[in-house]
N, C-alpha and C. Protein backbone atom coordinates (compact mmCIF):
# COMPACT_ATOMS: atom_id res chain seq x y z
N UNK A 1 36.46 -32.33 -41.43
CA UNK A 1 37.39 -32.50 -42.52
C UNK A 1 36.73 -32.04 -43.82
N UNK A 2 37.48 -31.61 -44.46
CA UNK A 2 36.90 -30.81 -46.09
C UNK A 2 36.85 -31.80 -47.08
N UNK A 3 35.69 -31.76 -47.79
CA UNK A 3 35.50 -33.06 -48.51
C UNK A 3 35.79 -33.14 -50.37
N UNK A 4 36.05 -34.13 -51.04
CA UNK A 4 36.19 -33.84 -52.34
C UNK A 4 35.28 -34.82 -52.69
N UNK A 5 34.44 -34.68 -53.74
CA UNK A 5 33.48 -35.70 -54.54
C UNK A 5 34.02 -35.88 -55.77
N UNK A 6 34.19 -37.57 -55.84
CA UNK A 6 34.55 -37.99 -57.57
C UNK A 6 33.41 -38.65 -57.93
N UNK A 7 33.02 -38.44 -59.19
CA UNK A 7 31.88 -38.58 -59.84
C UNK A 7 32.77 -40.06 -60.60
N UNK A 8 31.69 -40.63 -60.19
CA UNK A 8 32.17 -42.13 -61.54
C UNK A 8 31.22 -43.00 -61.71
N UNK A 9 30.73 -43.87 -62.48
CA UNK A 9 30.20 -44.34 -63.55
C UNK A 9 30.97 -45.94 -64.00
N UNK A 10 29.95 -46.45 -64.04
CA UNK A 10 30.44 -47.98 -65.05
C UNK A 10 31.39 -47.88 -66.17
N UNK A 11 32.35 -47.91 -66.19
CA UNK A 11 33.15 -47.93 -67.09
C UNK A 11 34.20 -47.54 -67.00
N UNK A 12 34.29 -46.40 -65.96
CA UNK A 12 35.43 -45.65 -65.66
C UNK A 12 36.34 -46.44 -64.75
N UNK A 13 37.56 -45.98 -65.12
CA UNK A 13 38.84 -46.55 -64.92
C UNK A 13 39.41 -46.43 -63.72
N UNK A 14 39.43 -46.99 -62.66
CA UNK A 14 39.96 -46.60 -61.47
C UNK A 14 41.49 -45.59 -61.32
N UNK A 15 42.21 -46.81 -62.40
CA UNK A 15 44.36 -46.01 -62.32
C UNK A 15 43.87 -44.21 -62.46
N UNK A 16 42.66 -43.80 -63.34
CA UNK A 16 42.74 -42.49 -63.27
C UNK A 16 42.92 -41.40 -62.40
N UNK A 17 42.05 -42.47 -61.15
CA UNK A 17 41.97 -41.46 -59.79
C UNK A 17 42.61 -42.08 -58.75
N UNK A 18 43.47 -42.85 -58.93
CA UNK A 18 44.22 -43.42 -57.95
C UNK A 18 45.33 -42.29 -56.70
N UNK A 19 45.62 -42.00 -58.08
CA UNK A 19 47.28 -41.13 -57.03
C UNK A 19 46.34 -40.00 -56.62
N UNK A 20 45.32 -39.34 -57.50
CA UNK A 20 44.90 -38.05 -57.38
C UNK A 20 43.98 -38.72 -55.92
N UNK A 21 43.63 -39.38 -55.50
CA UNK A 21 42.33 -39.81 -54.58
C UNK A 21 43.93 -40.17 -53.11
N UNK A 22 45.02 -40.79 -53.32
CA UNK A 22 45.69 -40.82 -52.69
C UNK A 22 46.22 -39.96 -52.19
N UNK A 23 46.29 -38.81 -52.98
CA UNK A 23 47.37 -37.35 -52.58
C UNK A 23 46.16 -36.81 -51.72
N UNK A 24 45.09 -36.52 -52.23
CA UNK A 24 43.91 -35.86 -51.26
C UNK A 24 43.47 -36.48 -50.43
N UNK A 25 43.60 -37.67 -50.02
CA UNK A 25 43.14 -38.48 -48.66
C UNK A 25 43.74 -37.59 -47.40
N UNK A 26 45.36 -37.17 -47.87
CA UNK A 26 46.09 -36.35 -46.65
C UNK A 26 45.19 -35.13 -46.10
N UNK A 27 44.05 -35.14 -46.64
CA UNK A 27 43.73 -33.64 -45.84
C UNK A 27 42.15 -33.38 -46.31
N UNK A 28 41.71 -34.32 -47.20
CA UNK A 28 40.24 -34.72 -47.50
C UNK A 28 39.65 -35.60 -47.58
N UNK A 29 38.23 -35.41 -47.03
CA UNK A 29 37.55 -36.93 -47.14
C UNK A 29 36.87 -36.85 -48.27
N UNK A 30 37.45 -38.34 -49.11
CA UNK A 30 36.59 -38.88 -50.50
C UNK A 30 35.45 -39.43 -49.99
N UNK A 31 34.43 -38.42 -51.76
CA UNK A 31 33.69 -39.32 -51.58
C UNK A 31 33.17 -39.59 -53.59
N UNK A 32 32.86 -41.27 -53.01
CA UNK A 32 32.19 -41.48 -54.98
C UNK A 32 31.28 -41.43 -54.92
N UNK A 33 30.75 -40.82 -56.07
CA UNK A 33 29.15 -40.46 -56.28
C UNK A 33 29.13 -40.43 -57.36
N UNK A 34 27.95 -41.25 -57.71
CA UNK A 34 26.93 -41.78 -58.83
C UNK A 34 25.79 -41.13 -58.46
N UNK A 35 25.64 -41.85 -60.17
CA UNK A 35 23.72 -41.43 -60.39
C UNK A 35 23.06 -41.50 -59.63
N UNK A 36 22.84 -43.08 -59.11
CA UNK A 36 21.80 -43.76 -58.72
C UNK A 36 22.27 -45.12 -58.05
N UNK A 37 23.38 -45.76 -58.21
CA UNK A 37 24.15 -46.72 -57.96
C UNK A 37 24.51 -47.09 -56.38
N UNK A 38 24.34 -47.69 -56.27
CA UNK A 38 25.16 -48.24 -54.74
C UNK A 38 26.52 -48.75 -54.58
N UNK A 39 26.95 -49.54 -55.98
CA UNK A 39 27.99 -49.35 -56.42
C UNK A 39 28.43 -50.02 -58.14
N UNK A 40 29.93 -49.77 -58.35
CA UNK A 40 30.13 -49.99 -59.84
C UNK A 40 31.00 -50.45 -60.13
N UNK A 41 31.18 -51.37 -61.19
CA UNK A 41 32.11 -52.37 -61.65
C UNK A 41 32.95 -51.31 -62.69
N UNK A 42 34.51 -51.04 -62.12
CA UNK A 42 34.90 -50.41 -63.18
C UNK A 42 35.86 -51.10 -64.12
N UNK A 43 36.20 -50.15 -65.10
CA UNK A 43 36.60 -50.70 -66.44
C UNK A 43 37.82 -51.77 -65.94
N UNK A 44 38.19 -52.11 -65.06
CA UNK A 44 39.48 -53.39 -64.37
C UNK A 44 38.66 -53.87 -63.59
N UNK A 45 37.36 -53.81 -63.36
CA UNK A 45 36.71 -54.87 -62.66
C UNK A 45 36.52 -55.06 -61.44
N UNK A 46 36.83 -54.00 -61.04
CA UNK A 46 36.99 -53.85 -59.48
C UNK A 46 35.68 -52.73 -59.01
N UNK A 47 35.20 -54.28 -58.02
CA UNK A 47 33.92 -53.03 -57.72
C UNK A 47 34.15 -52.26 -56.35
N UNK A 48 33.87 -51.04 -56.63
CA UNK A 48 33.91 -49.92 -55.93
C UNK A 48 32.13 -49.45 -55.57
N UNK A 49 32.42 -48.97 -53.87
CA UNK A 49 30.75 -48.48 -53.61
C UNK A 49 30.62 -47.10 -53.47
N UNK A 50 29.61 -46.33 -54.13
CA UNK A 50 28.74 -45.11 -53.66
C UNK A 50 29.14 -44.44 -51.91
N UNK A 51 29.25 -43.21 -52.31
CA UNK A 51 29.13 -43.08 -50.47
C UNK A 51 27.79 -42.16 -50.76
N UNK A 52 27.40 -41.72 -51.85
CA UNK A 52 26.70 -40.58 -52.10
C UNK A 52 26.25 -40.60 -53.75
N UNK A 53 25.08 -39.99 -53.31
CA UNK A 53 24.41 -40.50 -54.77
C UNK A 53 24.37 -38.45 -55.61
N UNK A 54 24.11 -38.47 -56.62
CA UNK A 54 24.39 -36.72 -57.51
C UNK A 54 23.00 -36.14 -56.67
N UNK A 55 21.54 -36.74 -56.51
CA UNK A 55 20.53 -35.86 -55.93
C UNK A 55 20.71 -35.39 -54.52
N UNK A 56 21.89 -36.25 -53.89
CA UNK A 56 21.91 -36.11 -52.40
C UNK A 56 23.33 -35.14 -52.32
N UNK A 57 23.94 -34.76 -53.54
CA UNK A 57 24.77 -33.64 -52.78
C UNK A 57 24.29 -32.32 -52.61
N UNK A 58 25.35 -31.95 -51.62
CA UNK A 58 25.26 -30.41 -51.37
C UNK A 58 26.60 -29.72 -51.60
N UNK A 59 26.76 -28.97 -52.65
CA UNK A 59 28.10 -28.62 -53.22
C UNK A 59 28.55 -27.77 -52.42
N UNK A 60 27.75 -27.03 -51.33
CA UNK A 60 28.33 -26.05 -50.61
C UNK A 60 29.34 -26.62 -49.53
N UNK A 61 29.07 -28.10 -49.56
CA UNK A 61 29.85 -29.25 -48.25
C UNK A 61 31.10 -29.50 -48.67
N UNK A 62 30.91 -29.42 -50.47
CA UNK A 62 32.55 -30.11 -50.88
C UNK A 62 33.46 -28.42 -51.43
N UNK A 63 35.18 -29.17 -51.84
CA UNK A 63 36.13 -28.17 -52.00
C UNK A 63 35.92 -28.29 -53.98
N UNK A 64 35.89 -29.29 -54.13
CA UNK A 64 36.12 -30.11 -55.40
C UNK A 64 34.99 -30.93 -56.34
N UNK A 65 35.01 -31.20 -57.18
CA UNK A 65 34.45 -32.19 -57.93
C UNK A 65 35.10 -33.01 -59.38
N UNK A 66 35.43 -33.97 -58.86
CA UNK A 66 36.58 -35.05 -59.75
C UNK A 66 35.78 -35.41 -60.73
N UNK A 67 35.88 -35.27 -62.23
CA UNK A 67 34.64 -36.41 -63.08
C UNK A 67 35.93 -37.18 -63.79
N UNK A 68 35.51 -38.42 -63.65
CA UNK A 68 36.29 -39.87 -63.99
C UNK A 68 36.18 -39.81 -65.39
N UNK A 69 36.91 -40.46 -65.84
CA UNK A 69 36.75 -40.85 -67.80
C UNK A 69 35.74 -42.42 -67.67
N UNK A 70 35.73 -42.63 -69.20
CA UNK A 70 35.31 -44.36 -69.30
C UNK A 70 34.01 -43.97 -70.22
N UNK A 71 33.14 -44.21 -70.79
CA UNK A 71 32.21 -44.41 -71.29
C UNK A 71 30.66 -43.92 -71.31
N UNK A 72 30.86 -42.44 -70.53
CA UNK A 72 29.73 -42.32 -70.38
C UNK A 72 27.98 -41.87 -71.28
N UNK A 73 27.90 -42.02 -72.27
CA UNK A 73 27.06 -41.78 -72.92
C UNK A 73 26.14 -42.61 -72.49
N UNK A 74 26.19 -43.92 -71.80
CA UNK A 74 24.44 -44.81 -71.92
C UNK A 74 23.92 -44.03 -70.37
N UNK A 75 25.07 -43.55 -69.51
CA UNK A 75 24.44 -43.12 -67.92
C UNK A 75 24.23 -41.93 -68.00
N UNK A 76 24.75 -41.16 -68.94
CA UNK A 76 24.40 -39.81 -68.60
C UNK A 76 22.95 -39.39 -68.55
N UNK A 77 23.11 -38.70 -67.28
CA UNK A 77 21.52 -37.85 -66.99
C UNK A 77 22.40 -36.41 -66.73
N UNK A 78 21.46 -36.01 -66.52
CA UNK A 78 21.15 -34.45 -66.65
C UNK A 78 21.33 -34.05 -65.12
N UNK A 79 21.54 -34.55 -64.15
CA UNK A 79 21.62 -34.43 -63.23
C UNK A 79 23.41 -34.31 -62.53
N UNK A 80 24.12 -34.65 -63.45
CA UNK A 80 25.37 -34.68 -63.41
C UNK A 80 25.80 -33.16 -64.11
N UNK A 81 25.29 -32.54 -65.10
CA UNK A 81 25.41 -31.71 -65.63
C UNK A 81 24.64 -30.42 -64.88
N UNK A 82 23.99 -30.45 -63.76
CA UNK A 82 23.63 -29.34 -62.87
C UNK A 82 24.57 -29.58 -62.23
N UNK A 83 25.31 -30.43 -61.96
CA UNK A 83 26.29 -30.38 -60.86
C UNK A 83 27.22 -30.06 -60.74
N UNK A 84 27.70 -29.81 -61.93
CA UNK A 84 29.07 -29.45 -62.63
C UNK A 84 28.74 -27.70 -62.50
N UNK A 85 27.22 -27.44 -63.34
CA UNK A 85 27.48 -26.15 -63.06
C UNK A 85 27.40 -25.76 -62.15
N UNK A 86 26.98 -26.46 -60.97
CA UNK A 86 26.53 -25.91 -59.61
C UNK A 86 28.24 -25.49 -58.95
N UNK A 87 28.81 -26.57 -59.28
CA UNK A 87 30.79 -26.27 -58.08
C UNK A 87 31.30 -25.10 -59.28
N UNK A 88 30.93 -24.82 -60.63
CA UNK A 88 31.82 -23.87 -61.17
C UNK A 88 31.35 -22.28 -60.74
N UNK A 89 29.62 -22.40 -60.56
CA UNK A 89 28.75 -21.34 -60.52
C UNK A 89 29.39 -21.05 -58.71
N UNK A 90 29.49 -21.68 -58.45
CA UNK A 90 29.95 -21.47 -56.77
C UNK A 90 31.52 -21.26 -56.81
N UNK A 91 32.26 -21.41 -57.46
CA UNK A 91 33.70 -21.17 -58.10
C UNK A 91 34.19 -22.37 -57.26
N UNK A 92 33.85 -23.28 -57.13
CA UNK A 92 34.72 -24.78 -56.76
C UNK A 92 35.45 -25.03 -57.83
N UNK A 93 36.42 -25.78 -57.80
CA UNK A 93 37.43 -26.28 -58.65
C UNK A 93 36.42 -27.74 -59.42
N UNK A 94 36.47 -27.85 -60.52
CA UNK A 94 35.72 -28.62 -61.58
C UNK A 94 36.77 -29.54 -62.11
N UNK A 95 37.27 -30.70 -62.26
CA UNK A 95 38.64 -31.43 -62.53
C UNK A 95 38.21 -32.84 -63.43
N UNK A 96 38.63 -32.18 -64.61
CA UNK A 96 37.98 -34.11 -65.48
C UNK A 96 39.17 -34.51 -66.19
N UNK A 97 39.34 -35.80 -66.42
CA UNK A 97 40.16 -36.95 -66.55
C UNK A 97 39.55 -37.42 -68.14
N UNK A 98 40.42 -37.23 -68.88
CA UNK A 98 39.87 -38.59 -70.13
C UNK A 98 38.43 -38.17 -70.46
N UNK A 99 37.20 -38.61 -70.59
CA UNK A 99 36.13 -38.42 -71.40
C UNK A 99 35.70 -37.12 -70.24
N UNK A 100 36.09 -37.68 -69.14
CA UNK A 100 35.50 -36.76 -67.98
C UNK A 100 35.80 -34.90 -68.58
N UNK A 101 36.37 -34.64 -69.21
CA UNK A 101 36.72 -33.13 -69.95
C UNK A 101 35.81 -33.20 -70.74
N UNK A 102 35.04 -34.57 -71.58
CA UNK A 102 34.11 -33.85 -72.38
C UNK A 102 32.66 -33.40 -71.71
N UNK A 103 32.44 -34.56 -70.73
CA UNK A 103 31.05 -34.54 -69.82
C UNK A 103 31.57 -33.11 -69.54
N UNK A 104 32.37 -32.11 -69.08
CA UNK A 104 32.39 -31.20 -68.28
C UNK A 104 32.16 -30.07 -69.40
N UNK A 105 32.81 -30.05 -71.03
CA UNK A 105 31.93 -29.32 -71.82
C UNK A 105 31.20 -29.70 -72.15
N UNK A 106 30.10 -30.32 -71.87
CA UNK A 106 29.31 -31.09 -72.52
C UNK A 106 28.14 -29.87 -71.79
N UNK A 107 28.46 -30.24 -70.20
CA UNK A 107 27.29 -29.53 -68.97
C UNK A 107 27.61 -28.23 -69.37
N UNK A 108 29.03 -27.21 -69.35
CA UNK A 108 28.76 -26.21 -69.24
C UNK A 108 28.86 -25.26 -71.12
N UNK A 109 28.41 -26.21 -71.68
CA UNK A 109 27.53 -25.85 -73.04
C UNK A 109 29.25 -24.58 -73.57
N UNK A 110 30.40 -25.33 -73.23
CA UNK A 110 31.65 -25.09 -73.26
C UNK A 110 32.26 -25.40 -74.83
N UNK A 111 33.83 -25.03 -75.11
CA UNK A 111 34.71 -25.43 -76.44
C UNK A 111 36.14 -25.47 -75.85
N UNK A 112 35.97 -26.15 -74.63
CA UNK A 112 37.52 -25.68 -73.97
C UNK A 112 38.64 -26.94 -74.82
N UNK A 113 39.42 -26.66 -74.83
CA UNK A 113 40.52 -27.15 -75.88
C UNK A 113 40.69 -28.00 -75.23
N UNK A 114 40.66 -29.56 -75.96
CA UNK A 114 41.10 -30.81 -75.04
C UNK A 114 42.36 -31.20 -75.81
N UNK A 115 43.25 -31.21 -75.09
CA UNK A 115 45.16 -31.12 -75.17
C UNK A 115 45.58 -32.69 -74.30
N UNK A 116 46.87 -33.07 -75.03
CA UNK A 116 47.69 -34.20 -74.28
C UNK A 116 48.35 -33.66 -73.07
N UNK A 117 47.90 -33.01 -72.22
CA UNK A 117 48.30 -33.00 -70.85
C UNK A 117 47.09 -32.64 -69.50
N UNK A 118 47.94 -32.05 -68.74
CA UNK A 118 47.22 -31.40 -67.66
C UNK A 118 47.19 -29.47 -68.07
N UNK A 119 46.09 -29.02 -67.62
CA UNK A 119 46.32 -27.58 -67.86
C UNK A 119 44.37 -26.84 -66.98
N UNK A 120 44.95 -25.57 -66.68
CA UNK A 120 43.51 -25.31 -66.07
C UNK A 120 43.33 -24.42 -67.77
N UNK A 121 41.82 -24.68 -67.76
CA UNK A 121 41.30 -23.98 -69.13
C UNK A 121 40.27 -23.37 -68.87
N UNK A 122 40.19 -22.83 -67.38
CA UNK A 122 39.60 -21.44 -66.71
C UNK A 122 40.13 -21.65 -65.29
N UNK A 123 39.88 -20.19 -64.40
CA UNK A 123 40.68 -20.29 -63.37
C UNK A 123 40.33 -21.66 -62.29
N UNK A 124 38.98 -22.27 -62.10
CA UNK A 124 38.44 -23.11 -61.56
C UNK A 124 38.60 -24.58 -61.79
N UNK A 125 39.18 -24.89 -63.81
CA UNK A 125 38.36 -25.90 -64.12
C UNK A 125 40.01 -26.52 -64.85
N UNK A 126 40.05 -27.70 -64.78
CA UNK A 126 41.18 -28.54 -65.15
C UNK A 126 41.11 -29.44 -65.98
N UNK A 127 41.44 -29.94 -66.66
CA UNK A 127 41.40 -31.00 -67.72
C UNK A 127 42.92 -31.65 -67.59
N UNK A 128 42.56 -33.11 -67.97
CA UNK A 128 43.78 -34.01 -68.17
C UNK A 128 43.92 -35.34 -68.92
N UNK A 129 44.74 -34.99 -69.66
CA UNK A 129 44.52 -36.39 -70.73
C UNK A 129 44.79 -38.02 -69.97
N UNK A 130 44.05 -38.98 -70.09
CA UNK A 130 44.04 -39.63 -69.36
C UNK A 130 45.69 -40.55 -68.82
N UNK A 131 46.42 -40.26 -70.28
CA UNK A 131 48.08 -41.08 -69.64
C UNK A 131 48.66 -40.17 -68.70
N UNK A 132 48.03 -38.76 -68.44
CA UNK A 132 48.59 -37.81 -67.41
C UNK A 132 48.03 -38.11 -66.00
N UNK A 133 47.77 -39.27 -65.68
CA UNK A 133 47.09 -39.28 -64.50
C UNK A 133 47.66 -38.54 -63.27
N UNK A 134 49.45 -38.49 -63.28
CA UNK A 134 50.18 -38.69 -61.80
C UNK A 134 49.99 -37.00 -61.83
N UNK A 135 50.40 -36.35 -62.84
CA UNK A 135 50.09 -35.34 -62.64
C UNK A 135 48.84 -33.96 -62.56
N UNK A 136 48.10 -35.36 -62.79
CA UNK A 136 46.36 -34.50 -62.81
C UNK A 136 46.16 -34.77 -61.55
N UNK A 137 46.32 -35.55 -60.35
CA UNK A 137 46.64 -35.27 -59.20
C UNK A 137 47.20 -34.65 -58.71
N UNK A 138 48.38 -34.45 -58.76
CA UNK A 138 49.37 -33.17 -58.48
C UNK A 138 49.35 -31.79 -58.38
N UNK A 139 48.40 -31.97 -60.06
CA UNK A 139 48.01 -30.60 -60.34
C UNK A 139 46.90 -29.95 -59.19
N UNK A 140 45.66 -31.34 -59.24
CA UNK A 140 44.59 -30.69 -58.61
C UNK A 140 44.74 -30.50 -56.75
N UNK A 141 45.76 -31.32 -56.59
CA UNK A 141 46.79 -31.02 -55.15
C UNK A 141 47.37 -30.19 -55.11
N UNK A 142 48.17 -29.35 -55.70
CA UNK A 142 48.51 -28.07 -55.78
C UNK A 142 47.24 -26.73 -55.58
N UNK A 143 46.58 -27.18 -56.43
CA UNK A 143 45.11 -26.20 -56.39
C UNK A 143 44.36 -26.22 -55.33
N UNK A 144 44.35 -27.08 -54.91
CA UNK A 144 43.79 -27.30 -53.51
C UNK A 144 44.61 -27.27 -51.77
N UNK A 145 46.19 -26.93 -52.33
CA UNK A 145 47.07 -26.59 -51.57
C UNK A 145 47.53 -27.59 -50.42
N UNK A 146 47.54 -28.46 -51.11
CA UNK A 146 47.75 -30.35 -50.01
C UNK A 146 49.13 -29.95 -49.36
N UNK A 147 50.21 -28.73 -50.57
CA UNK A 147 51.53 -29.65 -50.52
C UNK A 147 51.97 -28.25 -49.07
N UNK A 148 52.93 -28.75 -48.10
CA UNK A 148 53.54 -28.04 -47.10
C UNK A 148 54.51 -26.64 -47.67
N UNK A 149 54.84 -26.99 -48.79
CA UNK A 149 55.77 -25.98 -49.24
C UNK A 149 56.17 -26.34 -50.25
N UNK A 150 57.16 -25.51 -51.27
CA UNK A 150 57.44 -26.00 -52.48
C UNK A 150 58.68 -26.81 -52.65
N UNK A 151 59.33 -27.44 -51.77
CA UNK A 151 60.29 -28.86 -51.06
C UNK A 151 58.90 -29.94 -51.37
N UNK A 152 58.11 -29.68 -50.62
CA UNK A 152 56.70 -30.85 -50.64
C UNK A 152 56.37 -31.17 -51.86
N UNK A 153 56.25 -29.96 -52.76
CA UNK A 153 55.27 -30.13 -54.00
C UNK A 153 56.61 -30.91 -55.18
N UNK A 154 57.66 -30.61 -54.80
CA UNK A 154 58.52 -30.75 -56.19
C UNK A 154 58.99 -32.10 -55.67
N UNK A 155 58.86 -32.37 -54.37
CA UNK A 155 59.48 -34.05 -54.12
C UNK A 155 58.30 -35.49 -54.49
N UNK A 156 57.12 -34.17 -54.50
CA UNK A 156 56.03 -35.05 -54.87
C UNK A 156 55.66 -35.66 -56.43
N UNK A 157 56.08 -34.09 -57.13
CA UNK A 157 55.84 -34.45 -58.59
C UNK A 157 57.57 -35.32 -58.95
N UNK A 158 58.94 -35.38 -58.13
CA UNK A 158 59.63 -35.69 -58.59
C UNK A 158 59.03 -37.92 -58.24
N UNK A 159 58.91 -38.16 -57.08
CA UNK A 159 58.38 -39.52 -57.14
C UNK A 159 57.23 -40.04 -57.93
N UNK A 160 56.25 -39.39 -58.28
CA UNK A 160 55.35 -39.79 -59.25
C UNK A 160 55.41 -40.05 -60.57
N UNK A 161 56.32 -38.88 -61.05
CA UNK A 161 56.69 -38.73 -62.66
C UNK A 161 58.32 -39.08 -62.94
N UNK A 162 59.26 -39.30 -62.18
CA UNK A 162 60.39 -39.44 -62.74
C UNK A 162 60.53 -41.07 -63.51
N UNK A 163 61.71 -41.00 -64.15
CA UNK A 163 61.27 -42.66 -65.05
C UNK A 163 62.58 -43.52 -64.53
């Protein structure tokens, strides 16, 4: 099975990657990966565990790399920021949420325009403001081609986002 890695951190918000971690379960295996952690209390308190730590990946194994929002300035290492360039330098799809767009210009020494929605801001790399969650899944499910056809994709974005 083809795998996707979400990067997350103490602080970060689970609702971010919920639907997006739900839509890709259909056809990928998650995995969370931290620094160094075994596991992390996120910003609702719910602790979540490590399957995989940032020194032990191999980007050539995954399709994707998810970076979570929440707080990261006290965890950041430098080791998250090879990693980022490692899935863009390999043309993997690069996908950040909320602060997670800045960690991602942050690594690739970037000025990509951070906007109130979802949008790719190179052919690989996605950004999404964090109240866009349902469709920063969607989006990065589309990119990654989850949906059966475009009946699939429009019944999908119609249950997630309609009010």
């Amino acid at each position: 099975m083809k795998k996707i890695a979400i990067y997350m951190y103490p602080t970060s918000p689970i609702f971010e990657i919920s639907i997006i971690s739900y839509l890709l379960n259909t056809q990928y295996e998650i995995y969370i990966v931290t620094d160094n952690l075994s596991s992390i209390k996120t910003s609702e308190g719910i602790i979540i565990r490590s399957n995989l730590y940032l020194n032990e990946i191999n980007v050539s194994e995954f399709e994707a790399l998810i970076i979570c929002g929440g707080e990261y300035s006290e965890y950041l290492d430098n080791s998250i920021c090879e990693c980022i360039n490692e899935f863009k330098n390999k043309n993997k799809l690069v996908a950040g949420i909320c602060s997670g767009r800045d960690l991602i210009n942050l690594a690739l020494k970037e000025k990509y325009t951070i906007r109130d929605n979802v949008e790719y801001v190179s052919e690989n790399i996605i950004f999404s403001s964090p109240n866009k969650y349902a469709m920063f899944g969607i989006i990065v499910g589309k990119h990654l081609k989850i949906y059966k056809d475009k009946d699939d994709y429009n019944e999908t974005v119609e249950f997630f986002t309609t009010k």
